[in-house]
PDB file of N, CA and C in Angstrom:
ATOM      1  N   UNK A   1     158.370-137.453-122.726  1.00  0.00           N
ATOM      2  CA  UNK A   1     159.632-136.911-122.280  1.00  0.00           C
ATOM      3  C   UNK A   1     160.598-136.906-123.454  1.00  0.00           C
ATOM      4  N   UNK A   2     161.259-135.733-123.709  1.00  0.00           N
ATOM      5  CA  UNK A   2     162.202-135.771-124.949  1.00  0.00           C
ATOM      6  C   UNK A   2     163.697-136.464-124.094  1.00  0.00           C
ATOM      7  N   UNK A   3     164.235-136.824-125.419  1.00  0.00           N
ATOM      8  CA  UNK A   3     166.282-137.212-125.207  1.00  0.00           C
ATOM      9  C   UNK A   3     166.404-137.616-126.062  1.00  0.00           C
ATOM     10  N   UNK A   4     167.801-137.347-126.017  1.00  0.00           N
ATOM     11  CA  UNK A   4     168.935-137.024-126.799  1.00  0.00           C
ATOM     12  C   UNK A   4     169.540-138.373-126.858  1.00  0.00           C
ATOM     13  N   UNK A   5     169.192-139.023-128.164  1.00  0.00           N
ATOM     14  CA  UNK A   5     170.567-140.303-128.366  1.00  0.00           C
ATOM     15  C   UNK A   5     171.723-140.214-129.052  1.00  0.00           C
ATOM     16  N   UNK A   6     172.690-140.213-128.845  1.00  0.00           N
ATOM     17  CA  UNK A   6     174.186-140.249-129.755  1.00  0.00           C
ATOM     18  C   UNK A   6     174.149-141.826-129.968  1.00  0.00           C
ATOM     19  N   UNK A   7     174.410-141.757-131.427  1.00  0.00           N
ATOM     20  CA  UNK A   7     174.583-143.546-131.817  1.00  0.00           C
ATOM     21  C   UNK A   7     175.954-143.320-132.726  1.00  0.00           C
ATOM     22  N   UNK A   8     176.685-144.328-132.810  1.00  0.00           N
ATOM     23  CA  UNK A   8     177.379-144.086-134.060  1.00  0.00           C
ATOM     24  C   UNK A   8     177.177-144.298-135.284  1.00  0.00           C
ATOM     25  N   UNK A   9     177.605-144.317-136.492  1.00  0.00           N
ATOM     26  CA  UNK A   9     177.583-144.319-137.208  1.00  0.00           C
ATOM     27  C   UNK A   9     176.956-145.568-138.176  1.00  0.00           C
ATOM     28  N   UNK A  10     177.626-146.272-137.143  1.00  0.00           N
ATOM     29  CA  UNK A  10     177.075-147.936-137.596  1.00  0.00           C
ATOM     30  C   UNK A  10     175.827-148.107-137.000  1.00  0.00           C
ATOM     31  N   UNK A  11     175.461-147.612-135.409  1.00  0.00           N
ATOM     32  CA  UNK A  11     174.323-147.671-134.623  1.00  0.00           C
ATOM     33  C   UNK A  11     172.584-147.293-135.738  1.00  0.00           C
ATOM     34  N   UNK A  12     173.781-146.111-136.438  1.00  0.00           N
ATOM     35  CA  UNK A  12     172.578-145.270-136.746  1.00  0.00           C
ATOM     36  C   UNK A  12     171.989-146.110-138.241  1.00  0.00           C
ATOM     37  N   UNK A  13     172.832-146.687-138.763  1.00  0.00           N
ATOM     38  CA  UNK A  13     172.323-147.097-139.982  1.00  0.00           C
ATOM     39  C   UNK A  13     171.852-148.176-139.675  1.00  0.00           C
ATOM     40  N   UNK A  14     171.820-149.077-138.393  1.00  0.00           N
ATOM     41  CA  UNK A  14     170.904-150.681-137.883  1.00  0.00           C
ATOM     42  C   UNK A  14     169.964-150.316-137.493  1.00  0.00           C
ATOM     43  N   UNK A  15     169.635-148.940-136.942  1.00  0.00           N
ATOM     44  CA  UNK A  15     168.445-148.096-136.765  1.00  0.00           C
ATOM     45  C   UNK A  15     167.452-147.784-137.934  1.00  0.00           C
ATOM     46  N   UNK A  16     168.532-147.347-138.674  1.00  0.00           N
ATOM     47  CA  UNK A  16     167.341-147.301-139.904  1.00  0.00           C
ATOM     48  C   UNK A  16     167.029-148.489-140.442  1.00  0.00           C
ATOM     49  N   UNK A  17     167.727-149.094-140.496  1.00  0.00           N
ATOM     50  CA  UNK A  17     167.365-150.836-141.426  1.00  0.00           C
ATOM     51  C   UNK A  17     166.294-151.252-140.436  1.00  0.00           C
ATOM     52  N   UNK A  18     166.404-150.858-139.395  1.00  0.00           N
ATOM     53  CA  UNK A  18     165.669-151.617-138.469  1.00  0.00           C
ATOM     54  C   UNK A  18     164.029-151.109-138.992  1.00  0.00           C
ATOM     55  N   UNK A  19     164.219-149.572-138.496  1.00  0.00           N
ATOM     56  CA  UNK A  19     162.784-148.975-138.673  1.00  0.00           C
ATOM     57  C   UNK A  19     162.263-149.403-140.487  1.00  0.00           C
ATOM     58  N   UNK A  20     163.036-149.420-141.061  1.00  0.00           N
ATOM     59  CA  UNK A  20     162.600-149.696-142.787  1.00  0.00           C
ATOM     60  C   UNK A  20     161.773-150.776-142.635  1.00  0.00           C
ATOM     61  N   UNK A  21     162.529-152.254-142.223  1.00  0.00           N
ATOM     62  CA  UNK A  21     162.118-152.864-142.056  1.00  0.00           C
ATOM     63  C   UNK A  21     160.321-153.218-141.234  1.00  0.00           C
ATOM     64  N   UNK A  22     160.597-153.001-140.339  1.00  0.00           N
ATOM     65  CA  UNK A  22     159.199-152.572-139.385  1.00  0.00           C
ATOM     66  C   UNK A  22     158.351-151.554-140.181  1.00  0.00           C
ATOM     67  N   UNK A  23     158.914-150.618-141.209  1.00  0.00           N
ATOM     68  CA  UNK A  23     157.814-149.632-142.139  1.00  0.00           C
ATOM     69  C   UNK A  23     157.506-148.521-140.527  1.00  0.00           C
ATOM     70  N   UNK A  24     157.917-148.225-140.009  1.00  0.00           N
ATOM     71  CA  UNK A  24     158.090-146.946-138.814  1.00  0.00           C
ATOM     72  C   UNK A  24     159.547-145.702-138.912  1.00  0.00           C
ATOM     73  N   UNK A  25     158.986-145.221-138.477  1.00  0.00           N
ATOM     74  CA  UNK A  25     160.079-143.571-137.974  1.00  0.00           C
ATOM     75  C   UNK A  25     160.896-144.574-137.281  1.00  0.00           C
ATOM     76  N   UNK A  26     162.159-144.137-137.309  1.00  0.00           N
ATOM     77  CA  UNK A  26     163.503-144.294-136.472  1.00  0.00           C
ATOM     78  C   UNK A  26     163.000-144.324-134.888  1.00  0.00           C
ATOM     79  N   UNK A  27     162.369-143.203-134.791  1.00  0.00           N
ATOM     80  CA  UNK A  27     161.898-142.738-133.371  1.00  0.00           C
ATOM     81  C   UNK A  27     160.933-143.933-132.868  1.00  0.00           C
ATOM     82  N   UNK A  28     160.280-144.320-133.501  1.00  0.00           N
ATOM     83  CA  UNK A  28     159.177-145.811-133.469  1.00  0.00           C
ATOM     84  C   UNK A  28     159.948-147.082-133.188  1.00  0.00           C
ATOM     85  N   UNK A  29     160.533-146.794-134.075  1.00  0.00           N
ATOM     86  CA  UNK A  29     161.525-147.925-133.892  1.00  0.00           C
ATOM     87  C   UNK A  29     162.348-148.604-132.857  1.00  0.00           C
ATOM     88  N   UNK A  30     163.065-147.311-132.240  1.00  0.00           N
ATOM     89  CA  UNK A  30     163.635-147.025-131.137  1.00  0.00           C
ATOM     90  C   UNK A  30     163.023-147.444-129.898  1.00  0.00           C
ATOM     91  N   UNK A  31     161.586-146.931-129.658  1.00  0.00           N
ATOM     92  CA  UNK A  31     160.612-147.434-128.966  1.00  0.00           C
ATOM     93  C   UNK A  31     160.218-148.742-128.678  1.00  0.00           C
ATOM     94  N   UNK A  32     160.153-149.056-130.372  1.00  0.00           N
ATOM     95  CA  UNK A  32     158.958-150.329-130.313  1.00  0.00           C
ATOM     96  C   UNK A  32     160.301-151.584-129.581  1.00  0.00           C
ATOM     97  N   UNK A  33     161.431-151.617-129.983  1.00  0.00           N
ATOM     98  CA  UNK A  33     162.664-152.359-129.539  1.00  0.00           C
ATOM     99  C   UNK A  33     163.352-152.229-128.788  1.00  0.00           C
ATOM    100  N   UNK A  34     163.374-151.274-127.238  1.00  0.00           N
ATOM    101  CA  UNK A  34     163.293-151.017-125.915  1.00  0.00           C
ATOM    102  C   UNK A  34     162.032-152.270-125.566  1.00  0.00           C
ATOM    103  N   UNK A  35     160.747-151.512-126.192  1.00  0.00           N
ATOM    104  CA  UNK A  35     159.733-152.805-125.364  1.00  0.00           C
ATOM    105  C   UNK A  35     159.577-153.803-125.674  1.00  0.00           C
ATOM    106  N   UNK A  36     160.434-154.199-126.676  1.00  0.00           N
ATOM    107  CA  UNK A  36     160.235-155.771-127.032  1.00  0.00           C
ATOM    108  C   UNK A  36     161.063-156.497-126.226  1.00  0.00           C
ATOM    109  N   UNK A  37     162.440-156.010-126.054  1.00  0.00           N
ATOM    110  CA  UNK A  37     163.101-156.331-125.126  1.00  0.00           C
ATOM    111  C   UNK A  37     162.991-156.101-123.554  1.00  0.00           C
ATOM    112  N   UNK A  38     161.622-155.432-123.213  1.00  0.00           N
ATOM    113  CA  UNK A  38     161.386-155.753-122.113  1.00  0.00           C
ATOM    114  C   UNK A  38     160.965-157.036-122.030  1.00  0.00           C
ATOM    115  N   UNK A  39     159.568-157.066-122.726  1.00  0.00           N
ATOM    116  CA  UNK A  39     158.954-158.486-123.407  1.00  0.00           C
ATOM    117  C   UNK A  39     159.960-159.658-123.197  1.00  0.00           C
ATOM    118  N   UNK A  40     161.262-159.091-123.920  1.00  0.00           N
ATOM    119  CA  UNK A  40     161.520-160.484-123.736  1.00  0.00           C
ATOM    120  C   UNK A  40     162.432-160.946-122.451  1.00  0.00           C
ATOM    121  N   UNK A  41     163.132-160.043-122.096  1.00  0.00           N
ATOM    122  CA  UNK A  41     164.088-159.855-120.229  1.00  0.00           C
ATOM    123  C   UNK A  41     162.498-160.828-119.561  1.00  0.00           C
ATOM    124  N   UNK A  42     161.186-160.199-119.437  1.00  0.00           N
ATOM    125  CA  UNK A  42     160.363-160.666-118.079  1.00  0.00           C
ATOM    126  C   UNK A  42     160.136-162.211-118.872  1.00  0.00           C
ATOM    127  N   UNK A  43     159.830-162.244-120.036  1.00  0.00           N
ATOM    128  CA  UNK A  43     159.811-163.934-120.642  1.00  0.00           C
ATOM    129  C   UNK A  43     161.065-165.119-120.069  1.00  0.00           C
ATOM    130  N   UNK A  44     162.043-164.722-120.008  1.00  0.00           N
ATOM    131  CA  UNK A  44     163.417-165.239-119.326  1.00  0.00           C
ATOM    132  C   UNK A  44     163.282-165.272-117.989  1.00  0.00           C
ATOM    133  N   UNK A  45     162.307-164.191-117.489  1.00  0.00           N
ATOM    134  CA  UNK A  45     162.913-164.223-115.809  1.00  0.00           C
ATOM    135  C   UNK A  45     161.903-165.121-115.306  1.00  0.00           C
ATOM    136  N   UNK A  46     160.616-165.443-115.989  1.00  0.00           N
ATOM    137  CA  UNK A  46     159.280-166.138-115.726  1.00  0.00           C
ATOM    138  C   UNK A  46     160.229-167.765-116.169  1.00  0.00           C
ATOM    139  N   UNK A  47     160.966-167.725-117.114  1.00  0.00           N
ATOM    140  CA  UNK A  47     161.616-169.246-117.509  1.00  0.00           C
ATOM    141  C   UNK A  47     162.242-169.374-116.541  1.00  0.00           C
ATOM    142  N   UNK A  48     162.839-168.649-115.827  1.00  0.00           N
ATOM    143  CA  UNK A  48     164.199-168.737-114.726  1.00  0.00           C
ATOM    144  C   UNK A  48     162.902-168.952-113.535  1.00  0.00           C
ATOM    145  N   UNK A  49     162.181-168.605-113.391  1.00  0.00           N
ATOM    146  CA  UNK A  49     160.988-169.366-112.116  1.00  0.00           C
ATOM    147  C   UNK A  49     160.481-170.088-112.295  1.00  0.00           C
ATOM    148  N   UNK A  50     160.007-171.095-113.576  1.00  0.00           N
ATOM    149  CA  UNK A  50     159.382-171.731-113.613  1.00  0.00           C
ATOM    150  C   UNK A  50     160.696-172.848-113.545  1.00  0.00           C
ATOM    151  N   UNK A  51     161.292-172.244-114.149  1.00  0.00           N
ATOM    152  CA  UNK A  51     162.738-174.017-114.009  1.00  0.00           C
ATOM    153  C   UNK A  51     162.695-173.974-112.557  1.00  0.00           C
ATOM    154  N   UNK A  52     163.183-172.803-111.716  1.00  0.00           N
ATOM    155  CA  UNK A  52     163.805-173.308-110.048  1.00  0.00           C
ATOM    156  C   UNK A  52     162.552-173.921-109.605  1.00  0.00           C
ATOM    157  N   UNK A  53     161.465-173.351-109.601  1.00  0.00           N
ATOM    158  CA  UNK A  53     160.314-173.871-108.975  1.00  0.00           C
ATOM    159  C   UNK A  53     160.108-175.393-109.830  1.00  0.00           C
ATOM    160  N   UNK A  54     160.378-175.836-110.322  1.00  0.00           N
ATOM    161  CA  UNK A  54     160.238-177.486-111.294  1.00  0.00           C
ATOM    162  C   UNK A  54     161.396-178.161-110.941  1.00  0.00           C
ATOM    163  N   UNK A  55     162.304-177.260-110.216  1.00  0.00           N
ATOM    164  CA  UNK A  55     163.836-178.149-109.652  1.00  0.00           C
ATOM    165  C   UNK A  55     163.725-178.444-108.356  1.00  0.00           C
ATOM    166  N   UNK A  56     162.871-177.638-107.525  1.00  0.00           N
ATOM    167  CA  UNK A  56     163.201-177.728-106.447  1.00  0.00           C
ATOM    168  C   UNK A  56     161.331-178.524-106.273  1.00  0.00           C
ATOM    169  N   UNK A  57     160.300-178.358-107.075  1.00  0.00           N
ATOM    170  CA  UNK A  57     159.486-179.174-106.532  1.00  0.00           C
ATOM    171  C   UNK A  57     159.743-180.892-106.816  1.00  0.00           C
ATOM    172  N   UNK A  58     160.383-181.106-107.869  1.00  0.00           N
ATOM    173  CA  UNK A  58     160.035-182.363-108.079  1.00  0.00           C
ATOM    174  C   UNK A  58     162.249-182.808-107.840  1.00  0.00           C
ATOM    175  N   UNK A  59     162.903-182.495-107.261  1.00  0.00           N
ATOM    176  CA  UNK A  59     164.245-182.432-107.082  1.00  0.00           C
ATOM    177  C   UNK A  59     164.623-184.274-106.974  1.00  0.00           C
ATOM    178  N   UNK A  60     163.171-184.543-106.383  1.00  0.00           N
ATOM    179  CA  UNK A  60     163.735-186.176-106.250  1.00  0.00           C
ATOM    180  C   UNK A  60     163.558-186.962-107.259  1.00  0.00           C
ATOM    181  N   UNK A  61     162.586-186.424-108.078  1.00  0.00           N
ATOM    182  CA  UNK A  61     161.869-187.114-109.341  1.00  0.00           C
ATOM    183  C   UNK A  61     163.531-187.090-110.303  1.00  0.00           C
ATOM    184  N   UNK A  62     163.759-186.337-110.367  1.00  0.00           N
ATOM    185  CA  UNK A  62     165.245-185.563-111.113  1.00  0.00           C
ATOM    186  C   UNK A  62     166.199-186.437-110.968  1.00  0.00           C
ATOM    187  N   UNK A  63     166.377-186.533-109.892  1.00  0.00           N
ATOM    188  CA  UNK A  63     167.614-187.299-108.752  1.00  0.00           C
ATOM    189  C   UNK A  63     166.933-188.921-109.397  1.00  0.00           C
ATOM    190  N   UNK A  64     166.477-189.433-108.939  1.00  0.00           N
ATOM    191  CA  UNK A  64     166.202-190.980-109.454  1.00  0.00           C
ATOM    192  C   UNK A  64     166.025-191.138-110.963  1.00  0.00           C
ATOM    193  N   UNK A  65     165.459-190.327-112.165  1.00  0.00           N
ATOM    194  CA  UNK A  65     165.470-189.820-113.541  1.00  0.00           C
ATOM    195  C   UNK A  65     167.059-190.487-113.485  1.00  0.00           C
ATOM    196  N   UNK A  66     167.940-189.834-113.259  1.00  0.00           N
ATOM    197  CA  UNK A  66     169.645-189.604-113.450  1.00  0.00           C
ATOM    198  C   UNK A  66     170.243-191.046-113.250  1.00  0.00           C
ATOM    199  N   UNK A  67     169.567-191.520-112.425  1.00  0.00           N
ATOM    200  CA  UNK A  67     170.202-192.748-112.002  1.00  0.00           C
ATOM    201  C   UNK A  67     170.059-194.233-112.558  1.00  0.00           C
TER     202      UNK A  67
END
């Protein structure tokens, strides 16, 4: 699917440093750092379940720990 990004000026040159860096097209770039940051959003949301589920299984273990 094609689109159209408007970046500014500053956008556009962290874009390129970015892709230089990585040795990819802008367009690659663009890509590859959308999905890394998916990567890393579901890594956080799996931390955010594994803490509630470790708070709420062991909640008493916690509670006497504190005391």
């Amino acid at each position: 699917m094609a689109m159209t990004v408007r970046f500014t000026e500053e956008q556009d040159a962290q874009l390129t440093q970015l892709a230089e860096y990585w040795g990819v097209s802008k367009q690659q770039a663009l890509v590859r750092a959308v999905e890394d940051m998916i990567v890393s959003i579901d890594y956080e949301n799996k931390k955010r379940e594994g803490l509630a589920f470790v708070m709420s299984e062991y909640a008493d273990v916690i509670k006497r720990l504190g005391e």
